[in-house]
Protein backbone atom coordinates (compact mmCIF):
# COMPACT_ATOMS: atom_id res chain seq x y z
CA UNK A 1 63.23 104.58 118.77
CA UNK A 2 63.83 107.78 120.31
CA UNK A 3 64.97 106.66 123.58
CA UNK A 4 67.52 103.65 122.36
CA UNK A 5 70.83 103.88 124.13
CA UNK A 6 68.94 104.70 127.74
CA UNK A 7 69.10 101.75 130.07
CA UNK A 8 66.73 101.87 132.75
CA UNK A 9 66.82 99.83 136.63
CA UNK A 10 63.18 99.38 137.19
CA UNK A 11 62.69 98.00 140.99
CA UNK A 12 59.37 98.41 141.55
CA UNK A 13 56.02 96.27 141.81
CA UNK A 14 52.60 96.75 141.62
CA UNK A 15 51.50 99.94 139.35
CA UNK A 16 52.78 103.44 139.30
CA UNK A 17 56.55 102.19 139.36
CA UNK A 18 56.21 99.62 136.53
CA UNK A 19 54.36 101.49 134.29
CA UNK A 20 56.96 104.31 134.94
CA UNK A 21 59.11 102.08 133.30
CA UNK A 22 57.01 100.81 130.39
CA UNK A 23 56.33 104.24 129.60
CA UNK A 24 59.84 104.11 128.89
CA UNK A 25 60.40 100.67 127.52
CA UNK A 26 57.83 101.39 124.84
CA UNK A 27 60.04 104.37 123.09
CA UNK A 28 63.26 102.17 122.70
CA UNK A 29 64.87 102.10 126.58
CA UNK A 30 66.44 99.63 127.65
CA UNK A 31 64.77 98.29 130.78
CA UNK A 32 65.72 95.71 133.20
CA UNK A 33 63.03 94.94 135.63
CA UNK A 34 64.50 93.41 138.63
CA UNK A 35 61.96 91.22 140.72
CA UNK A 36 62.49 89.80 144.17
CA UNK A 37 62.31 86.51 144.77
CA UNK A 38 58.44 87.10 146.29
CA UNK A 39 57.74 88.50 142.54
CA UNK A 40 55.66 91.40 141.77
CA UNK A 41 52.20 90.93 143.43
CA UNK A 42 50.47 91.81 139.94
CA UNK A 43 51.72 88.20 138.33
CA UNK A 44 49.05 87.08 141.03
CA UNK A 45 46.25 89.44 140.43
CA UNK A 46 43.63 87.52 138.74
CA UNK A 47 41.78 86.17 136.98
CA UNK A 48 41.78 86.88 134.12
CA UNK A 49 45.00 85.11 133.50
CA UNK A 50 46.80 84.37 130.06
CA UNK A 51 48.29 81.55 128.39
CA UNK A 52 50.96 81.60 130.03
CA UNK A 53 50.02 81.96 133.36
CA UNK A 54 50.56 85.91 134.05
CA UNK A 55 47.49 88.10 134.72
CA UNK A 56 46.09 90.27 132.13
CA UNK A 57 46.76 93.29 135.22
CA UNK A 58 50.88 91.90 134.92
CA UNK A 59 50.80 91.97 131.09
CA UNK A 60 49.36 95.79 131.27
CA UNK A 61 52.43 97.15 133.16
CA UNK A 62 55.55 95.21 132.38
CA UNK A 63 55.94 94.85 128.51
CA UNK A 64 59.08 95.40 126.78
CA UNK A 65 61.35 94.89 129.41
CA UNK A 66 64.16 92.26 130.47
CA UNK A 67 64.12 90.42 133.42
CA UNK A 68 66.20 89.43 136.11
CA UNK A 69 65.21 87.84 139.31
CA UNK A 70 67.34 88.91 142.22
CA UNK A 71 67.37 89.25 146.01
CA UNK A 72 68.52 92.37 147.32
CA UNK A 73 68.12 91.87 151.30
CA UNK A 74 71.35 89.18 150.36
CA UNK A 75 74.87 91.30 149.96
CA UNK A 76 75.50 89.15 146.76
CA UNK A 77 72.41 90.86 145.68
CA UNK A 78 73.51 94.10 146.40
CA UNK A 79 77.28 93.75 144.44
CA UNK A 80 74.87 92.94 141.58
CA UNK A 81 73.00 95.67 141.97
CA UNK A 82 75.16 98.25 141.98
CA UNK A 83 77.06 96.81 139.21
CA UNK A 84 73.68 97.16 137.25
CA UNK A 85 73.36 101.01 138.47
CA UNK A 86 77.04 101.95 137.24
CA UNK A 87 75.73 101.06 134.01
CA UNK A 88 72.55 102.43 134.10
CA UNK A 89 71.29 106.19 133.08
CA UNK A 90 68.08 105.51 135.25
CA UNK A 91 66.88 103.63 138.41
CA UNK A 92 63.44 104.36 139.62
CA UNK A 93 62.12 102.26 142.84
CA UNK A 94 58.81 102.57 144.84
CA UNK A 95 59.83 100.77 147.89
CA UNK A 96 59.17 101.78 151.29
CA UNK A 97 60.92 104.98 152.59
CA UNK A 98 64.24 103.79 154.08
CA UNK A 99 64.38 100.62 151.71
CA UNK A 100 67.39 101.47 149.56
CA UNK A 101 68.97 103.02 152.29
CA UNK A 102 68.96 100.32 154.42
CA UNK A 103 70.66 97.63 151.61
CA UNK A 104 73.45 100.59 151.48
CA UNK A 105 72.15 102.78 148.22
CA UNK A 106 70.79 105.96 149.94
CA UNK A 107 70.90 109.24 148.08
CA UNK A 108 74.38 110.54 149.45
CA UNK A 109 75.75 106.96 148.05
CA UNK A 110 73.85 107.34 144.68
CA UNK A 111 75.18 110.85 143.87
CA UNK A 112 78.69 109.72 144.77
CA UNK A 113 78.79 106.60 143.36
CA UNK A 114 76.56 107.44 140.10
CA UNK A 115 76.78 110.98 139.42
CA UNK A 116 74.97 110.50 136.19
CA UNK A 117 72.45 108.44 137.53
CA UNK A 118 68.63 109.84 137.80
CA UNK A 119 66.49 108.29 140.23
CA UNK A 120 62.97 108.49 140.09
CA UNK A 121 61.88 107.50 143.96
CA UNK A 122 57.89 107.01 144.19
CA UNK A 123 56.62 106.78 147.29
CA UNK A 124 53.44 107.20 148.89
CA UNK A 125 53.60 110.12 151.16
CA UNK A 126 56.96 111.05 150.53
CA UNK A 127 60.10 110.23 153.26
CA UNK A 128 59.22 113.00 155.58
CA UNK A 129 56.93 115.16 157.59
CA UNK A 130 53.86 113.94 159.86
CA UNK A 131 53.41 110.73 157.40
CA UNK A 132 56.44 110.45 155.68
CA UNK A 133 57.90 106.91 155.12
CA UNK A 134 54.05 105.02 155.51
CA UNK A 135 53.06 103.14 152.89
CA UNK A 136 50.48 104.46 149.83
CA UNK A 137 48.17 102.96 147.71
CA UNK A 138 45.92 104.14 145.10
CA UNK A 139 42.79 103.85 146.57
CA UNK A 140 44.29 104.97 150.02
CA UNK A 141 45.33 107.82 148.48
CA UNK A 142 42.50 108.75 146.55
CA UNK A 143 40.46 108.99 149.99
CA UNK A 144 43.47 110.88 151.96
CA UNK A 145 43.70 113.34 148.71
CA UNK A 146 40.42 114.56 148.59
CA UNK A 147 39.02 112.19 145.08
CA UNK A 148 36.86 110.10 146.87
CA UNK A 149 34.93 112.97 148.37
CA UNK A 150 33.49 114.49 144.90
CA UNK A 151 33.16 110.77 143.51
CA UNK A 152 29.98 109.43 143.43
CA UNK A 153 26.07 110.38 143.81
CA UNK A 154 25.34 113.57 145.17
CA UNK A 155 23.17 111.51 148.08
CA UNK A 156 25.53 108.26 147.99
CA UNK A 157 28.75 107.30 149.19
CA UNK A 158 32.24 108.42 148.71
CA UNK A 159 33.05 105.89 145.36
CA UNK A 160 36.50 104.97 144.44
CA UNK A 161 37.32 106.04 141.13
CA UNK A 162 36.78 103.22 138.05
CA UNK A 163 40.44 102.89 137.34
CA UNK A 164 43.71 103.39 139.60
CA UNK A 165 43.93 107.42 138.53
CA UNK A 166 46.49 108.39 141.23
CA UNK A 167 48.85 105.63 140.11
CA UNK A 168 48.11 106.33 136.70
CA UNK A 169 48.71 110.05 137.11
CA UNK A 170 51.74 109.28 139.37
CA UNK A 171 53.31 106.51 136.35
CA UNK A 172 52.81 109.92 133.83
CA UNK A 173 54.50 112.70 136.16
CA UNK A 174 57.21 110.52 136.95
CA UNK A 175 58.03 109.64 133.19
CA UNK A 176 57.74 113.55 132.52
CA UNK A 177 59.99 113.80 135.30
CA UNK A 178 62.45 112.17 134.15
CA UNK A 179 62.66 113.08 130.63
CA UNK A 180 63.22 116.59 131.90
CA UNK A 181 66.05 115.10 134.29
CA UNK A 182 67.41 113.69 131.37
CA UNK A 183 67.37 117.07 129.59
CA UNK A 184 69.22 118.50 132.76
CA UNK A 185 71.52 116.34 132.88
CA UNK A 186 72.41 117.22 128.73
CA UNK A 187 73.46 120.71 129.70
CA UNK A 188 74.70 119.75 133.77
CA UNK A 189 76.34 116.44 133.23
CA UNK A 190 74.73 115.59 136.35
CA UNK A 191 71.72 113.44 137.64
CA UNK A 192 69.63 114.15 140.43
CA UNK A 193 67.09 112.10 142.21
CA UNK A 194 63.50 112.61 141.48
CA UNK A 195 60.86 113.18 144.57
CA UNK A 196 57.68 111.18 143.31
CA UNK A 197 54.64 110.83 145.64
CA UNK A 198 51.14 109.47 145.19
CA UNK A 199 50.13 112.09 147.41
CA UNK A 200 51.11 115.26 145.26
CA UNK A 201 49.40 113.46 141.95
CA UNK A 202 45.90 112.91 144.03
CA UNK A 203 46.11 116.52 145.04
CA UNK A 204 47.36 117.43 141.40
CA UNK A 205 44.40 115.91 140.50
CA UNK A 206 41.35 118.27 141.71
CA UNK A 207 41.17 120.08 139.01
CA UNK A 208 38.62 122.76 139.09
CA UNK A 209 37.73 121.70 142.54
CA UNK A 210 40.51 122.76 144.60
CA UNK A 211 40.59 126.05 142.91
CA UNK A 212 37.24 126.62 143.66
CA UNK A 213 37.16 125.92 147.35
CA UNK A 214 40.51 128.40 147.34
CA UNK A 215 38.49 131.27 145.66
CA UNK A 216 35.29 130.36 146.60
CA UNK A 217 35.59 128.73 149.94
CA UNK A 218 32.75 126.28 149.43
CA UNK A 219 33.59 122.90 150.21
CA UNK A 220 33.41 120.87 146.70
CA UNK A 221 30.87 117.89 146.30
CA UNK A 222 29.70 115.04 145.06
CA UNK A 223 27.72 116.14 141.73
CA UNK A 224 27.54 111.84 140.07
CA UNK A 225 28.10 112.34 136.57
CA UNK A 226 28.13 116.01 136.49
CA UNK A 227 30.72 118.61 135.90
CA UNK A 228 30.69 120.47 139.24
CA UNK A 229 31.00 124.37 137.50
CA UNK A 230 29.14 123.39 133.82
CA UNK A 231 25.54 122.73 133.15
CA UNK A 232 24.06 121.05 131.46
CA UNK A 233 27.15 118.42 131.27
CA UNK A 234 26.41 115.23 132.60
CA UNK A 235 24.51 111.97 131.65
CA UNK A 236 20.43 111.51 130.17
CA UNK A 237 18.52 108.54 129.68
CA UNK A 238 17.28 108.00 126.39
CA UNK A 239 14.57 105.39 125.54
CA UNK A 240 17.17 102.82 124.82
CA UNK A 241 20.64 103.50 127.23
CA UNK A 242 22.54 106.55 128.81
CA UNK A 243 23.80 109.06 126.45
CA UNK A 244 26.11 111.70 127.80
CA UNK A 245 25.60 115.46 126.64
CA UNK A 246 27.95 118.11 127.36
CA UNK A 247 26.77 121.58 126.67
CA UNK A 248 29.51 123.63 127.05
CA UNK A 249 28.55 127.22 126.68
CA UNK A 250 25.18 129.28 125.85
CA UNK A 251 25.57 128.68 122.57
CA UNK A 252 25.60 124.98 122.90
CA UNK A 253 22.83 124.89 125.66
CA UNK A 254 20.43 126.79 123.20
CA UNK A 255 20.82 124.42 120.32
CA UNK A 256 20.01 121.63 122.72
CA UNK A 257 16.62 123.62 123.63
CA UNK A 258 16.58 124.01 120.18
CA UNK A 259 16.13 120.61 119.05
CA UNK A 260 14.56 119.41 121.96
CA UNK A 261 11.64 122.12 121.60
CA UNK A 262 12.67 123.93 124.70
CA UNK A 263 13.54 127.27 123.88
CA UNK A 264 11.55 128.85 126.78
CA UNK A 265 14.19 127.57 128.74
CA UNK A 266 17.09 130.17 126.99
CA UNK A 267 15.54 133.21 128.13
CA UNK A 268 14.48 131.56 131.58
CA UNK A 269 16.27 133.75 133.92
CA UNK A 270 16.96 130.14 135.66
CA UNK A 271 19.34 129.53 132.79
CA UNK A 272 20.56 132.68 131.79
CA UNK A 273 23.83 131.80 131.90
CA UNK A 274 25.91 129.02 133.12
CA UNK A 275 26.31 130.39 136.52
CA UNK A 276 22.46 130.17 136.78
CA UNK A 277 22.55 126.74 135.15
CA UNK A 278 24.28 125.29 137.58
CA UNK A 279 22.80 127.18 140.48
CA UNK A 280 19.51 125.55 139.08
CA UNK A 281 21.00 122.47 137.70
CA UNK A 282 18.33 119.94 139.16
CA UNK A 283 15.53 121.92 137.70
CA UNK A 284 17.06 121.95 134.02
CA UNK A 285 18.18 118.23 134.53
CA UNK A 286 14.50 117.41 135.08
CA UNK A 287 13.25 119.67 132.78
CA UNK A 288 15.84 118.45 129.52
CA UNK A 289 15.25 114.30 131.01
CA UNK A 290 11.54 114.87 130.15
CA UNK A 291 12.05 115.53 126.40
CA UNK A 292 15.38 112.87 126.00
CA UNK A 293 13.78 109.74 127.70
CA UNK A 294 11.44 109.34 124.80
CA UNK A 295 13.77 109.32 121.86
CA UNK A 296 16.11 106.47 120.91
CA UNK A 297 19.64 107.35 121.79
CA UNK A 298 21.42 106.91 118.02
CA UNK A 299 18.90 109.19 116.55
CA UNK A 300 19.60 111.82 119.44
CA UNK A 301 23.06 111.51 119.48
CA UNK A 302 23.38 112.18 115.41
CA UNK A 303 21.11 115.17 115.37
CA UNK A 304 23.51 116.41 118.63
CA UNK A 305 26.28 115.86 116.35
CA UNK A 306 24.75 118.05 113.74
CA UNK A 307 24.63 120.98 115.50
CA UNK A 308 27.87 120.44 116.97
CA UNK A 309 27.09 119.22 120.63
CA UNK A 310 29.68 117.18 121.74
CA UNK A 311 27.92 113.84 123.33
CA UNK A 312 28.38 110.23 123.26
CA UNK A 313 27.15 107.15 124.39
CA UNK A 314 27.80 105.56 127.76
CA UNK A 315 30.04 102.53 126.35
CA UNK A 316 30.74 99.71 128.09
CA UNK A 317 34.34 98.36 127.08
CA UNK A 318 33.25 95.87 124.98
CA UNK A 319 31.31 98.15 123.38
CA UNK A 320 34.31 100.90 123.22
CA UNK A 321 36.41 98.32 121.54
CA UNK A 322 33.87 98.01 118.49
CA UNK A 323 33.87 101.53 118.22
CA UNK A 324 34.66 102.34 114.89
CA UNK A 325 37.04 105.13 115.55
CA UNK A 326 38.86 102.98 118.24
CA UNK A 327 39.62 100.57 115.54
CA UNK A 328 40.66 103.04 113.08
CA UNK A 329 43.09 104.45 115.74
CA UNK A 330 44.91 101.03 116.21
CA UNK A 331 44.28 101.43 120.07
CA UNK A 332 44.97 97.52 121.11
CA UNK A 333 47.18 94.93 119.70
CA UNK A 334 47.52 91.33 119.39
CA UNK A 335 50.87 89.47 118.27
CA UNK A 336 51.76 86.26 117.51
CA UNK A 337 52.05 85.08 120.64
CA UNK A 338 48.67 85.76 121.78
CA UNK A 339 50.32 88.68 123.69
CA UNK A 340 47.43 91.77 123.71
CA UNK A 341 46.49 94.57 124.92
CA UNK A 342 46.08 98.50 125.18
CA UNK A 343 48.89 100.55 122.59
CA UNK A 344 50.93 103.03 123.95
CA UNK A 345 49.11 106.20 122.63
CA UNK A 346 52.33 108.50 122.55
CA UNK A 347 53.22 108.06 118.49
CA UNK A 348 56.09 110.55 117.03
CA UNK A 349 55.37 112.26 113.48
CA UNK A 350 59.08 110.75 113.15
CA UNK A 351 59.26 107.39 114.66
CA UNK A 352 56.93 103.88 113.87
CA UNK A 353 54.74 103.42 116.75
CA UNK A 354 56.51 101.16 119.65
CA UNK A 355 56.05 97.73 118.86
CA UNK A 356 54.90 95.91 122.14
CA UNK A 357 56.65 92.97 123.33
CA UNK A 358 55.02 90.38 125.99
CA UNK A 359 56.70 90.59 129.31
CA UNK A 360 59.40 88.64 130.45
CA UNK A 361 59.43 85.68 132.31
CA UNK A 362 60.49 85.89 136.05
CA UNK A 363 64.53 85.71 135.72
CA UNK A 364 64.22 84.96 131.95
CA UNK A 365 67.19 87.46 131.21
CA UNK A 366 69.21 87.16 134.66
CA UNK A 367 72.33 85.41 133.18
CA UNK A 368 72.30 86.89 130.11
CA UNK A 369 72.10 90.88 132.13
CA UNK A 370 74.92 89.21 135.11
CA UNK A 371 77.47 88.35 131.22
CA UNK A 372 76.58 92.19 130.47
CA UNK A 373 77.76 93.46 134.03
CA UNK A 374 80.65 91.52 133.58
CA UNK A 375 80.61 88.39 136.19
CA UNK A 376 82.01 85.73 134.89
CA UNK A 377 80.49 82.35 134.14
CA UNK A 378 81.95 80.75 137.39
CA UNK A 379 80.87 84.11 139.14
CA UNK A 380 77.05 83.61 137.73
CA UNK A 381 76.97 80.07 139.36
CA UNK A 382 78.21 81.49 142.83
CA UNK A 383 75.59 83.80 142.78
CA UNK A 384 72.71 81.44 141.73
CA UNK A 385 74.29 79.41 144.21
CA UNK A 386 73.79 81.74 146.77
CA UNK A 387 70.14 82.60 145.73
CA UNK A 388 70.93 85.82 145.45
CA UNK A 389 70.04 85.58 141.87
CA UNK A 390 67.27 83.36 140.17
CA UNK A 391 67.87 82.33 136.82
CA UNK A 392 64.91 80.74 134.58
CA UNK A 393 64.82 77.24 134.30
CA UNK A 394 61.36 75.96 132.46
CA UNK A 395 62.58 76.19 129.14
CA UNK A 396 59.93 77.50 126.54
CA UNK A 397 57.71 75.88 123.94
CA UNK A 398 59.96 75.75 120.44
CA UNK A 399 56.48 77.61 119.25
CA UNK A 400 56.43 80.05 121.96
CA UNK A 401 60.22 80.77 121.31
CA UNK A 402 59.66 80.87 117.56
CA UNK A 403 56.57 83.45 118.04
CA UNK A 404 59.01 85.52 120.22
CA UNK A 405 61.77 85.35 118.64
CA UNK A 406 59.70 86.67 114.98
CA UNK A 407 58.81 89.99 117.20
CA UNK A 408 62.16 90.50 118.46
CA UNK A 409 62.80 90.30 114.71
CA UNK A 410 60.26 92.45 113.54
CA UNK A 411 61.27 95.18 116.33
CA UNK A 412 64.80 95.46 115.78
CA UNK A 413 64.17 95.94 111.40
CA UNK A 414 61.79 98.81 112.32
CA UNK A 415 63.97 99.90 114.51
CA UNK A 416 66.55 99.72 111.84
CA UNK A 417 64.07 101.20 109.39
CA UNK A 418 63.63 104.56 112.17
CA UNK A 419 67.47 105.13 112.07
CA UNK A 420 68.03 104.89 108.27
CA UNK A 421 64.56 107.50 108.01
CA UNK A 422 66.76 110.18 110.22
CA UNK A 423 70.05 109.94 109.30
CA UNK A 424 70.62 113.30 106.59
């Protein structure tokens, strides 16, 4: 895997943080998520919940890492932890401004201490200015940056988007972030530390609407299903469900007159041209909804195709996963331990695809990382002793361990496989 020989400090909970660090995980790093003793709050976020016990939410951010279970506000917590950064090539956190500070690891100490060390710091606001240091979540920030307010019906109110987007975005700028630091740090020797905010991915995010309002000076909208600049480009109602249609350009938009026997509408000076389109879009919406809600959405949608319309139908996930070009693109996974779920869908030309690994149990790893740091066995026990460190202690099913133990297997031959493919 392109990535083996990186070990990676993930302290972080919740979304943008952990999945960070999968992003990671899944190309061959070495990650070692450490978890309080209050555990991530997405082991609790359910139901759904799987067979053993995590949440399906849990199981979507944490795979293919090791785990150790270890208090930091304790000072035995803290030895370990910088024992684990000395090692380390990468440490990305999302606490509150101030956290790491406070337990003794602020920046001056990191750059000192670890010069090689990149840390990727995600935060809501960021640590200063008017809100710097106060807490951010996803759908907090998607109001405070602007999303909410062209979400939703054009008459309705603000809507939170589907899916956590600003975390999302966030997880993907920080992992570009760092593979850039790491690139730096090729030709520098050096680290650096890594300013990641919720707040500049939301406002990364309005994409062509902040543009517009800064040439245009119109405030942007709500437009439902509709591009704000395109028309027509937004959902119909056939006889039988919602088909989306996306007509692009003039070219597009009179093939859909075409086949929809509506060709007075090209040289309509209502629909000249985009501009006009969407100047007029409620007329042409009503006008093109009059001829689709009669036909039956899989004939519409192939004679689309046809003329090269790019549309498709308004699938619910259930109905995405049948899809037969989902299926063809390998997009989820099961294993043998029941473990499932959503691939990554980075794949290198040169690499097997990652193989995905269920996440670790809370402290399943914690002795086994504390022997890699170098404490001693009599060393490990003072620390468990002094809760500062959490060690598993419900032993496995011999079928759960077998199951696990086969993908461990499987991982490390193809990972084997990878390195015999590249070496000349």
């Amino acid at each position: 895997m392109i990535l083996n020989g990186l070990k990676v400090i993930d302290l972080c909970r919740i979304m943008a943080g952990p999945l960070t660090a999968q992003y990671l995980a899944d190309h061959g790093a070495d990650v070692i998520k450490v978890e309080g003793p209050q555990l991530d709050d997405t082991r609790k976020w359910g139901p759904p919940f799987a067979d053993d016990g995590t949440t399906g939410y849990y199981n979507a951010l944490n795979r293919n890492k090791r785990n150790i279970c270890l208090d930091l506000k304790l000072v035995e917590g803290q030895v370990v932890l910088a024992r684990l950064l000395a090692g380390a090539d990468i440490l990305i956190d999302n606490f509150k401004a101030g956290t790491l500070d406070k337990w003794g690891f602020d920046p001056e100490r990191i750059e000192r201490d670890f010069p090689r060390l990149i840390h990727c710091r995600i935060t809501g606001y960021g640590v200063d200015g008017p809100l710097g240091g106060r807490p951010g979540y996803d759908a907090v920030m998607q109001a405070f940056g602007g999303l909410m307010s062209i979400t939703g019906e054009p008459e309705g109110s603000p809507v939170r988007l589907g899916m956590p987007a600003v975390d999302m975005v966030t997880a993907l700028h920080s992992f570009s972030a760092i593979l850039l630091a790491l690139r730096d740090r090729d030709v520098t020797g050096r680290g650096q530390l890594l300013d990641s905010t919720l707040l500049d991915s939301a406002v990364s995010m309005l994409i062509p609407q902040a543009s517009n309002w800064l040439y245009g000076g119109g405030t942007p909208h709500r437009t439902g299903a509709a591009h704000p600049t395109v028309a027509p480009y937004e959902v119909f109602s056939c006889r039988d469900g919602d088909l989306f249609i996306a007509g692009g350009n003039d070219g597009q938009f009179a093939k859909i007159c075409q086949h929809l026997d509506l060709m007075e509408l090209v040289d309509d000076p209502r629909f000249a041209d985009n501009g006009s389109r969407s100047a007029n879009r409620a007329e042409l919406k009503a006008l093109l909804q009059s001829r689709v809600s009669s036909q039956a959405r899989a004939d519409l949608l192939q004679a689309l195709a046809a003329k090269g319309i790019p549309a498709s139908p308004v699938n619910t996930v259930p109905e995405m996963y049948e899809e037969p070009q989902v299926q063809h693109r390998k997009l989820f996974f099961e294993d043998e331990t029941g473990f499932k779920g959503v691939r990554n869908p980075i794949v290198l030309s040169t690499q097997d695809a990652p193989v995905p690994r269920r996440p670790a149990r809370t402290g399943q790893h914690s002795v086994q990382i504390l022997e890699e740091c170098g404490f001693g066995k009599d060393e490990v026990t003072a620390l468990q002793n002094s809760g500062a460190v959490t060690a598993e202690s419900q032993p496995m099913a011999e079928s759960q361990v077998a199951a696990e133990q086969a993908q461990t297997e499987k991982a490390d031959v193809r990972a084997q496989t990878t390195r015999e493919k590249s070496t000349p």
